[in-house]
N, C-alpha and C. Protein backbone atom coordinates (compact mmCIF):
# COMPACT_ATOMS: atom_id res chain seq x y z
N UNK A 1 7.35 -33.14 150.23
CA UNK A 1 6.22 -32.30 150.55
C UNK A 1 6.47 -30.90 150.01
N UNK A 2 5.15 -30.20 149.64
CA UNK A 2 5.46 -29.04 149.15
C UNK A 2 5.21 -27.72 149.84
N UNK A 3 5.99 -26.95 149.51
CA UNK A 3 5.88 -25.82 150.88
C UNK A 3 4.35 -24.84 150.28
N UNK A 4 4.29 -23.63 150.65
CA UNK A 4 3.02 -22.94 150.59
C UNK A 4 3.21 -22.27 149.15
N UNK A 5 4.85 -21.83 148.89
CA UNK A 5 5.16 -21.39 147.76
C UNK A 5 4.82 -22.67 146.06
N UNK A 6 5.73 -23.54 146.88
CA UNK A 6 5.71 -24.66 145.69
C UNK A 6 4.34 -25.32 145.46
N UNK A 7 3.49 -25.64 145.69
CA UNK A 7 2.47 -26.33 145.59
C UNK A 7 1.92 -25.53 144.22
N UNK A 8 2.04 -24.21 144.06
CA UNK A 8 1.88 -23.54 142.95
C UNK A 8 3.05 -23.72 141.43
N UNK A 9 4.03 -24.14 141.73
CA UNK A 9 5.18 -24.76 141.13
C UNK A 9 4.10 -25.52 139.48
N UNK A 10 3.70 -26.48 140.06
CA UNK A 10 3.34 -27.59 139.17
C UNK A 10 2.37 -26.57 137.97
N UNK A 11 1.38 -25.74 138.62
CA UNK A 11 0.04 -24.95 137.73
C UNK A 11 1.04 -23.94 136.97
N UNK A 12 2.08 -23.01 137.39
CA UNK A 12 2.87 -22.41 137.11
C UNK A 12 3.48 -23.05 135.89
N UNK A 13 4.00 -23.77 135.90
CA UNK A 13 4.81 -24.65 134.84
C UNK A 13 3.81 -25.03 133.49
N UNK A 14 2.96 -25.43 133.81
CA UNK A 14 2.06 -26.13 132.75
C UNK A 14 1.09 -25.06 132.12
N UNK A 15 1.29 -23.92 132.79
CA UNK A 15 0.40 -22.43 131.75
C UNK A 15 1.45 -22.12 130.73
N UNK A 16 2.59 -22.32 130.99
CA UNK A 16 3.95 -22.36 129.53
C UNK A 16 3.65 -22.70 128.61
N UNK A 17 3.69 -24.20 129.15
CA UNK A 17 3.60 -25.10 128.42
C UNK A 17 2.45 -25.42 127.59
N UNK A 18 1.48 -25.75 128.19
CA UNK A 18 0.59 -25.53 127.09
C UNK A 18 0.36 -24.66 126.14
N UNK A 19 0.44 -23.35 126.39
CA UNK A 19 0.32 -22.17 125.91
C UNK A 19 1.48 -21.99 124.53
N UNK A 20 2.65 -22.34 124.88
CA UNK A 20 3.60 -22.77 123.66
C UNK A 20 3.02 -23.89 122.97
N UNK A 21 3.08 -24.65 123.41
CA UNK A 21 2.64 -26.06 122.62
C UNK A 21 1.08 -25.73 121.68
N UNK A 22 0.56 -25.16 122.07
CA UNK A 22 -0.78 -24.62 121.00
C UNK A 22 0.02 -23.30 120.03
N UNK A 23 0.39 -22.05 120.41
CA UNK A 23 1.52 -21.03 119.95
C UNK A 23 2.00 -21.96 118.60
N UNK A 24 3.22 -22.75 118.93
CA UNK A 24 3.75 -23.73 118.37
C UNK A 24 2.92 -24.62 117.37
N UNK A 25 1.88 -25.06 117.34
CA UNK A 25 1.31 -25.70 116.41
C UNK A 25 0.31 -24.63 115.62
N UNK A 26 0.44 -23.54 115.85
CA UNK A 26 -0.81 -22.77 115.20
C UNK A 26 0.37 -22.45 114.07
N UNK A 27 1.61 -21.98 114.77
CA UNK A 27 2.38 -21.72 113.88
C UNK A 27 3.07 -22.34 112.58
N UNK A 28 3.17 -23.70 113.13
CA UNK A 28 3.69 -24.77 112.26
C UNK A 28 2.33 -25.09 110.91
N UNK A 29 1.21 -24.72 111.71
CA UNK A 29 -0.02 -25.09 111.07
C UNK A 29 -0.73 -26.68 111.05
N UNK A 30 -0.39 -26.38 112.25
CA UNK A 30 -1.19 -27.33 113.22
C UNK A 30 -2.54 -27.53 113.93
N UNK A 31 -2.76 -26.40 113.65
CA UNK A 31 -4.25 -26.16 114.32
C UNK A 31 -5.05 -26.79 114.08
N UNK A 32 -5.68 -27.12 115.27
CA UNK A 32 -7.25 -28.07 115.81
C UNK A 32 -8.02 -27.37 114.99
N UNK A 33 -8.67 -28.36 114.22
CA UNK A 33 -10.08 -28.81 113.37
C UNK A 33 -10.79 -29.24 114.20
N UNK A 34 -11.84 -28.50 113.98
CA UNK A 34 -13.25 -28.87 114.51
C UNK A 34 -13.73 -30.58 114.10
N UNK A 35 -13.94 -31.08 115.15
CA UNK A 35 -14.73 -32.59 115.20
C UNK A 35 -14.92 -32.91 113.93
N UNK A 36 -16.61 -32.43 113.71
CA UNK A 36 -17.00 -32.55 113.18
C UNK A 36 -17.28 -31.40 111.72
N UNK A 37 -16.00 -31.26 111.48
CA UNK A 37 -16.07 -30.27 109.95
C UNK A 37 -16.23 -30.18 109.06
N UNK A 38 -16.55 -31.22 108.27
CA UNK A 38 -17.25 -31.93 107.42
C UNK A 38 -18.78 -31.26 107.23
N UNK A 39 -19.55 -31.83 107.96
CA UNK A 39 -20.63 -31.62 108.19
C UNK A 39 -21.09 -29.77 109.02
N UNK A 40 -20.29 -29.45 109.58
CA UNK A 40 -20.62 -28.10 110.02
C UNK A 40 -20.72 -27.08 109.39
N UNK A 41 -21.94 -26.49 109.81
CA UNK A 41 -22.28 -25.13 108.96
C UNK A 41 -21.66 -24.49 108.93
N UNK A 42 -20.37 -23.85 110.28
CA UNK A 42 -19.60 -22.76 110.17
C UNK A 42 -18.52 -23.49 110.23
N UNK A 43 -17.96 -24.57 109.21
CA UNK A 43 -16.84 -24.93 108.47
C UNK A 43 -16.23 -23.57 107.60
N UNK A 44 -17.09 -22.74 106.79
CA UNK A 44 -16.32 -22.10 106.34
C UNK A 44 -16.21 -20.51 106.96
N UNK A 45 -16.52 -20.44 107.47
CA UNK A 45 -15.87 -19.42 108.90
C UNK A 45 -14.57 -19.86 109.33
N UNK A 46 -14.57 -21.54 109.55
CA UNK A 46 -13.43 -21.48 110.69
C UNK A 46 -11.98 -21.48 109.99
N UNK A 47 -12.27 -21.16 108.36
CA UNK A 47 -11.12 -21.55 107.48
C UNK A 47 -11.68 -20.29 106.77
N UNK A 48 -11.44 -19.13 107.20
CA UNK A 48 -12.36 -18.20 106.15
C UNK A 48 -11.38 -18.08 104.58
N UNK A 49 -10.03 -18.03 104.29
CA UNK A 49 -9.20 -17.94 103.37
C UNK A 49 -9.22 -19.05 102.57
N UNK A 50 -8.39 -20.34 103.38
CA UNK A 50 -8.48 -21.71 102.93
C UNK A 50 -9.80 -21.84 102.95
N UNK A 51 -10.57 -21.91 103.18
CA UNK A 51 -11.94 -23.20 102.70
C UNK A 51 -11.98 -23.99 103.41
N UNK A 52 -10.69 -24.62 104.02
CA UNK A 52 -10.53 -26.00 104.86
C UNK A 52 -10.47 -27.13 103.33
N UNK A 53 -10.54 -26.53 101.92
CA UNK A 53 -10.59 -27.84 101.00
C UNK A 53 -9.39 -27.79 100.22
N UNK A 54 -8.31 -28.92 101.05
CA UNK A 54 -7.48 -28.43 99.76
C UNK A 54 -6.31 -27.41 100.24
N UNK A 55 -5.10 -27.07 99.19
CA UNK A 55 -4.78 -25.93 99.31
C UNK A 55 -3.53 -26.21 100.87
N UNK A 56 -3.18 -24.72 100.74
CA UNK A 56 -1.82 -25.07 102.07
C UNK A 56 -2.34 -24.61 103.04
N UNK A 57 -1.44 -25.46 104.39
CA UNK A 57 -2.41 -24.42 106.07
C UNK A 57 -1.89 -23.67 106.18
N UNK A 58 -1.19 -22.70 105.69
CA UNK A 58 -1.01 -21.35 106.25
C UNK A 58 -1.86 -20.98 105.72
N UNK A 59 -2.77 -21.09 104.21
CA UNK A 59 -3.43 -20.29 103.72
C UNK A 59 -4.91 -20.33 104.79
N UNK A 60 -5.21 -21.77 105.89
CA UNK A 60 -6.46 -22.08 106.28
C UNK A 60 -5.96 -21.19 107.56
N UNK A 61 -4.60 -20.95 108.00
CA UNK A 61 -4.48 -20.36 109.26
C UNK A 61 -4.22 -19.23 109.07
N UNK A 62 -4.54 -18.19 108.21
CA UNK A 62 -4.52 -17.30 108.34
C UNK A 62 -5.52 -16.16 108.73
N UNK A 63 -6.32 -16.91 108.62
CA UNK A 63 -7.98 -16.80 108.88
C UNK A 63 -8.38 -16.18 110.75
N UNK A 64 -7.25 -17.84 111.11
CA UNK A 64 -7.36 -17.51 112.39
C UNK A 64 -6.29 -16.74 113.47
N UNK A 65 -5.40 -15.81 112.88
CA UNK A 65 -4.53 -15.24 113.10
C UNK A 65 -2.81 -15.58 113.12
N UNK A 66 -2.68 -16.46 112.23
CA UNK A 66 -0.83 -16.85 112.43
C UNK A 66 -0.58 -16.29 111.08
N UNK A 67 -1.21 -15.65 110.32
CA UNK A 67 -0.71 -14.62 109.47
C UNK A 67 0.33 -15.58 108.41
N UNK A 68 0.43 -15.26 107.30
CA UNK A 68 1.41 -15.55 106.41
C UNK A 68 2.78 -14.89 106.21
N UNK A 69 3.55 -15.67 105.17
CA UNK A 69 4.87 -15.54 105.07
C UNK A 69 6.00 -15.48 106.02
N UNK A 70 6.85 -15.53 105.72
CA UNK A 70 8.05 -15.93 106.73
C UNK A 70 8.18 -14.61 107.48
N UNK A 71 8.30 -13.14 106.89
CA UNK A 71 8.40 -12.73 108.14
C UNK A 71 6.92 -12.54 109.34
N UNK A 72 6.08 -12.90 109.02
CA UNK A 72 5.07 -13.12 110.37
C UNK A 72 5.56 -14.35 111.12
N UNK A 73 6.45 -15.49 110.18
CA UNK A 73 6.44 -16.73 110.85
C UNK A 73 7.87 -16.66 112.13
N UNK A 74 8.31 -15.15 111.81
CA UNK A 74 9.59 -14.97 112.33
C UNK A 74 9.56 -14.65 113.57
N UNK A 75 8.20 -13.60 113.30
CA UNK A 75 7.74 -12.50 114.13
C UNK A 75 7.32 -13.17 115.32
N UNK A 76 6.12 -14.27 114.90
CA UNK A 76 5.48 -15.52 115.50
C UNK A 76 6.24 -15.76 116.78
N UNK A 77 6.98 -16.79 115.98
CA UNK A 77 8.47 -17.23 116.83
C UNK A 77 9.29 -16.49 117.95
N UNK A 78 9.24 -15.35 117.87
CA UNK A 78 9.97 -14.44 118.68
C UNK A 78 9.20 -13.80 119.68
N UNK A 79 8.44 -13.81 119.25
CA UNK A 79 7.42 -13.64 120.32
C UNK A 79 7.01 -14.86 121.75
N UNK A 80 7.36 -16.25 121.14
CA UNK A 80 7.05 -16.74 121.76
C UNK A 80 8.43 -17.18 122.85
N UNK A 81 9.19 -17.23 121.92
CA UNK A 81 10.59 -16.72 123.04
C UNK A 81 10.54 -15.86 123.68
N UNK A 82 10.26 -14.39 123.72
CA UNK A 82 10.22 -13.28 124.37
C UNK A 82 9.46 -13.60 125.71
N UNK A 83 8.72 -14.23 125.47
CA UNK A 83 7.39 -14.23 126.79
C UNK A 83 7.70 -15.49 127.91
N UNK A 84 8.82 -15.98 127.30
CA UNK A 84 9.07 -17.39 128.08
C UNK A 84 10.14 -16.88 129.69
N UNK A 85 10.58 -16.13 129.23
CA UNK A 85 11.65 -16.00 130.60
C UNK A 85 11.27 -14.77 131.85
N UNK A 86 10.22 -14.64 131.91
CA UNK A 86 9.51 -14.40 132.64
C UNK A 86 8.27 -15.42 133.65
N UNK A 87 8.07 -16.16 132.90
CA UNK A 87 7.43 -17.62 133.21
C UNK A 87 8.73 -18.53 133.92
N UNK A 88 9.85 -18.47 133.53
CA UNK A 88 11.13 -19.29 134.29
C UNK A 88 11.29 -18.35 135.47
N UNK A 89 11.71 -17.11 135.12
CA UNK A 89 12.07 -16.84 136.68
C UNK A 89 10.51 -16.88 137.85
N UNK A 90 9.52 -16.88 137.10
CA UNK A 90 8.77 -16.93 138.17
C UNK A 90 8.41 -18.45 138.88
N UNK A 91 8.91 -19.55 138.03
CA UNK A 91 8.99 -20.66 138.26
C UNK A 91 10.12 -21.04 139.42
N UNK A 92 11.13 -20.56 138.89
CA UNK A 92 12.48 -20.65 139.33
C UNK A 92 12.04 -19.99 141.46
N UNK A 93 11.38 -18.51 141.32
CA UNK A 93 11.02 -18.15 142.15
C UNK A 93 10.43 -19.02 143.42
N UNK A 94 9.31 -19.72 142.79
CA UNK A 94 8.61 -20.36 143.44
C UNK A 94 9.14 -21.89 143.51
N UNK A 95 10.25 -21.95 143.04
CA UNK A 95 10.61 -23.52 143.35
C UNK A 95 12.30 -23.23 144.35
N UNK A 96 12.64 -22.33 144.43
CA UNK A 96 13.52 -21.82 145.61
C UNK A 96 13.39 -21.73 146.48
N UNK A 97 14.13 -22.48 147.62
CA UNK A 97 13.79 -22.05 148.86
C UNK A 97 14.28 -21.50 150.24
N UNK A 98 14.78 -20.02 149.35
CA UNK A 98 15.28 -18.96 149.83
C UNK A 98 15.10 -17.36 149.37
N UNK A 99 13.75 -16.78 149.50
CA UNK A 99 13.51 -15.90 148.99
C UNK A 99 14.11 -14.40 149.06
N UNK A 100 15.28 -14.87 149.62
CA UNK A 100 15.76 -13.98 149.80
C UNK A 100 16.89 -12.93 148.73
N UNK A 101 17.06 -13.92 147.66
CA UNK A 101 17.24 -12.60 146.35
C UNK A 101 16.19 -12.79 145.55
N UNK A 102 15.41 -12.12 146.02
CA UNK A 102 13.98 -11.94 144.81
C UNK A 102 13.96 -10.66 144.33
N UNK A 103 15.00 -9.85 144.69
CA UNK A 103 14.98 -8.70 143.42
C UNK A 103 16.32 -8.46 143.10
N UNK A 104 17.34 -9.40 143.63
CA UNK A 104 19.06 -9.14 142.99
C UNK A 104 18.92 -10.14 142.11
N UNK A 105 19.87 -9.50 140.96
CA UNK A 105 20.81 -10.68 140.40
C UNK A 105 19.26 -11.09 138.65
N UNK A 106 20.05 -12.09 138.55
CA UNK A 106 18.94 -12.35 136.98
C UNK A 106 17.34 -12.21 137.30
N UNK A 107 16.67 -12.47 138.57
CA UNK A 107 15.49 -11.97 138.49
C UNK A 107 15.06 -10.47 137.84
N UNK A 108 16.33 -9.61 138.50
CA UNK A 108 15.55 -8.13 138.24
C UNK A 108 16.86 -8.02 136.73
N UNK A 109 17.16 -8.35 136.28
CA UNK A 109 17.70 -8.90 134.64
C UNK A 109 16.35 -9.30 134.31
N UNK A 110 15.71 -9.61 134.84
CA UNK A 110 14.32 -10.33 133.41
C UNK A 110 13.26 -9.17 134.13
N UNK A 111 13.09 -8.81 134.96
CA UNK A 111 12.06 -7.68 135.19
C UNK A 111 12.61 -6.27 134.35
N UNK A 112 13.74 -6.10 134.39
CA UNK A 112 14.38 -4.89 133.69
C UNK A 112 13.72 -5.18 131.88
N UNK A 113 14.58 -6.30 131.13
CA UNK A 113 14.62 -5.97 130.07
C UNK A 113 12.95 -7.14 129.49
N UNK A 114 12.69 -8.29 130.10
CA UNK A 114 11.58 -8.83 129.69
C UNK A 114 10.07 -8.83 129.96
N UNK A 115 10.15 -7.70 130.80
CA UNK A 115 8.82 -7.38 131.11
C UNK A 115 8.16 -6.18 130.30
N UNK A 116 8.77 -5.58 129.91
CA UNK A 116 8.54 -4.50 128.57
C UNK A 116 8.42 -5.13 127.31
N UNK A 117 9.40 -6.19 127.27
CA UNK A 117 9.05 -6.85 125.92
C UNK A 117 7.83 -8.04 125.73
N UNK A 118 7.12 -8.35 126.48
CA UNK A 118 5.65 -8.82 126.71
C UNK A 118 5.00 -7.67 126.46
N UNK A 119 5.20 -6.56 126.82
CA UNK A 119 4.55 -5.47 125.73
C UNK A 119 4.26 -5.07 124.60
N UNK A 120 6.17 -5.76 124.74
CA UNK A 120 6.03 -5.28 122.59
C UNK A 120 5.16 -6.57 121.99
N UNK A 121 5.35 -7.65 122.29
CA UNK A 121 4.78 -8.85 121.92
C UNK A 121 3.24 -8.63 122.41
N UNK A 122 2.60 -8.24 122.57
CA UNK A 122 1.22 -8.01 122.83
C UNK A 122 0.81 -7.28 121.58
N UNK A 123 1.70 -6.30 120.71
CA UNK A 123 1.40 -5.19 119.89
C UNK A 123 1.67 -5.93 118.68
N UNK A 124 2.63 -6.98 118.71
CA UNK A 124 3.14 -7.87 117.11
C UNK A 124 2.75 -8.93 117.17
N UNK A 125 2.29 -9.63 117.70
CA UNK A 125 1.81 -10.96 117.65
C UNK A 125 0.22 -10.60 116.95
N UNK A 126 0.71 -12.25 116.27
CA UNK A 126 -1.28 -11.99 115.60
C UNK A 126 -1.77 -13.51 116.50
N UNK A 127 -1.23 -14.32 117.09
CA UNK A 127 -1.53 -15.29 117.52
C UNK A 127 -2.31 -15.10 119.07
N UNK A 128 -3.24 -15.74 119.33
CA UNK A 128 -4.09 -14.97 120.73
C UNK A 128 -3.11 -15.70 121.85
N UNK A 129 -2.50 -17.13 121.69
CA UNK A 129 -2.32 -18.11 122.88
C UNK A 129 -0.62 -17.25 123.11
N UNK A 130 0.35 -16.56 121.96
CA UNK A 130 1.01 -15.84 122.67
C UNK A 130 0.56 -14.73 123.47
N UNK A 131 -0.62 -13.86 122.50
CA UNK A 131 -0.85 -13.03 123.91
C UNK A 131 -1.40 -12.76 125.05
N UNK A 132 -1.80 -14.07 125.29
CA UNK A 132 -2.32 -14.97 126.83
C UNK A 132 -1.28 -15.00 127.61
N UNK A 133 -0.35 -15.50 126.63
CA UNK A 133 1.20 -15.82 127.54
C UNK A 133 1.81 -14.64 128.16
N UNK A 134 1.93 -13.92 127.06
CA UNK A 134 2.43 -12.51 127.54
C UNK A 134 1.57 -11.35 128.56
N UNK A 135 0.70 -11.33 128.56
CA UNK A 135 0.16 -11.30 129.59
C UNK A 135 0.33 -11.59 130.86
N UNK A 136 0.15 -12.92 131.41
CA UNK A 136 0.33 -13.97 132.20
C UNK A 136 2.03 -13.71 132.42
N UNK A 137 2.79 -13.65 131.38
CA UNK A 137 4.05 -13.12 132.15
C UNK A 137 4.35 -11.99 132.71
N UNK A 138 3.43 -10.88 132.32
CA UNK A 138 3.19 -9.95 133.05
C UNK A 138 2.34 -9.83 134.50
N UNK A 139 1.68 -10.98 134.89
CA UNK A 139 1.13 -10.84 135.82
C UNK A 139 2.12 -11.74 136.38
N UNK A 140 2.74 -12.41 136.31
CA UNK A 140 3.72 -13.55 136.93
C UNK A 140 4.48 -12.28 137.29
N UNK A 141 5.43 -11.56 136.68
CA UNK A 141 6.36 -10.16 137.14
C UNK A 141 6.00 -9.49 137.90
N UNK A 142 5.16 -8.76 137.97
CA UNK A 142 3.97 -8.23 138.95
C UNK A 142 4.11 -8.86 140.35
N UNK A 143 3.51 -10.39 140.49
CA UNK A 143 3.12 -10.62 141.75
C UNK A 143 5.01 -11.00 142.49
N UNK A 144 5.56 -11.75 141.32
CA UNK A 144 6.88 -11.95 141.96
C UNK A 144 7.76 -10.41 142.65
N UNK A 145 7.74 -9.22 141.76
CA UNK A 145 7.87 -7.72 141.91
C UNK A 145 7.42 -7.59 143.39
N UNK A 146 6.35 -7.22 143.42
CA UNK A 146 5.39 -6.95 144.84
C UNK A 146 5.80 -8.03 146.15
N UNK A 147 5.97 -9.62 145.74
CA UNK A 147 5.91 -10.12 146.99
C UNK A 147 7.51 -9.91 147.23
N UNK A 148 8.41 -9.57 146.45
CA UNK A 148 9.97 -9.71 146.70
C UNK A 148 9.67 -8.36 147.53
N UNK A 149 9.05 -7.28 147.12
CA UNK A 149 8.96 -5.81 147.71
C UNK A 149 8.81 -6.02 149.33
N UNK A 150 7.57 -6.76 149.35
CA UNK A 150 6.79 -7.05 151.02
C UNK A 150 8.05 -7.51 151.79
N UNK A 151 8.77 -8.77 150.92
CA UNK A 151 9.65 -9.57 152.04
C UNK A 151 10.53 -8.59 152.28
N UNK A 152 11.06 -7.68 151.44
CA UNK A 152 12.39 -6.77 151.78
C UNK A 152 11.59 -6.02 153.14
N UNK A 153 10.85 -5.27 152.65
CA UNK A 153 9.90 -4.29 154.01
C UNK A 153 10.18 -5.45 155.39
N UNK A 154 9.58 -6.48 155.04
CA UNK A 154 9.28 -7.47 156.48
C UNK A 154 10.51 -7.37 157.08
N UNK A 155 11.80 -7.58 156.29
CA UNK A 155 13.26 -7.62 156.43
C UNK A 155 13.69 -6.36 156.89
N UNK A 156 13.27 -5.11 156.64
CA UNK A 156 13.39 -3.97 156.96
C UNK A 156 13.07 -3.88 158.82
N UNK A 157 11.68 -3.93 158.55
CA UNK A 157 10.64 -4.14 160.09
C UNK A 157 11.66 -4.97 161.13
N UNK A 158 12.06 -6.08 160.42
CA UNK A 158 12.64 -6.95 161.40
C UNK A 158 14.18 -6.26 162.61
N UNK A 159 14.82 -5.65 161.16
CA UNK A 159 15.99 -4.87 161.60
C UNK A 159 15.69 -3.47 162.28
């Protein structure tokens, strides 16, 4: 059974994940084609560089922001690492069940140095689904930040 914290565990986990796993294929040049593209009028919108005819997918994904050459593909990449360990400890958070170091120790290690760098990754990324992520790890820091704050106070009150 899941407590009041964990039941959020499962939704927590799978905003990562997906969010990489699209990240990840935009980058590789993977990106979802429209159904029906062939036939669609704004086929060449959705490939404004490539055409969609022919030709390499970085050139069709560049259109839609994963940018060319290796160092964007570097940049890409690092970004999407950057934004991930903020999403673990808040996972990690909510699948513990002892909230009682929620601001010692590697939590406030990833609030110190990875919550600024979802910043920088908001400013270098050309990809939108990293900067969803990064975001979202910023609001994950945030609420984990604040509720570790309350429990210390409650802990305070108590004593």
């Amino acid at each position: 059974r899941l407590t009041d914290r964990q039941r959020y565990a499962p939704v927590v986990a799978s905003i990562p994940l997906v969010l990489t796993t699209q990240a990840l294929a935009q980058v590789m040049g993977l990106g979802a084609v429209p159904a029906s593209s062939a036939s669609s009028p704004y086929y060449a919108n959705y490939y404004p560089i490539g055409g969609g005819g022919g030709g390499s997918h970085m050139a069709g994904m560049a259109g839609r922001g994963a940018g060319t050459g290796v160092v964007q593909l570097l940049v890409n990449l690092g970004a999407i690492v950057l934004t991930l360990p903020n999403h673990a400890s808040f996972y990690l958070y909510l699948t513990s069940h002892s909230p009682k170091d929620v601001m010692h120790g590697a939590s406030m290690f990833v609030f110190l140095v990875f919550t600024p760098l979802n910043l920088l990754v908001l400013l270098v990324t050309t990809l939108d689904s990293v900067r969803v992520q990064a975001v979202v790890g910023i609001v994950f820091a945030c609420i984990q930040f604040y509720t570790g704050r309350r429990i210390q106070r409650r802990g305070m009150m108590v004593l």
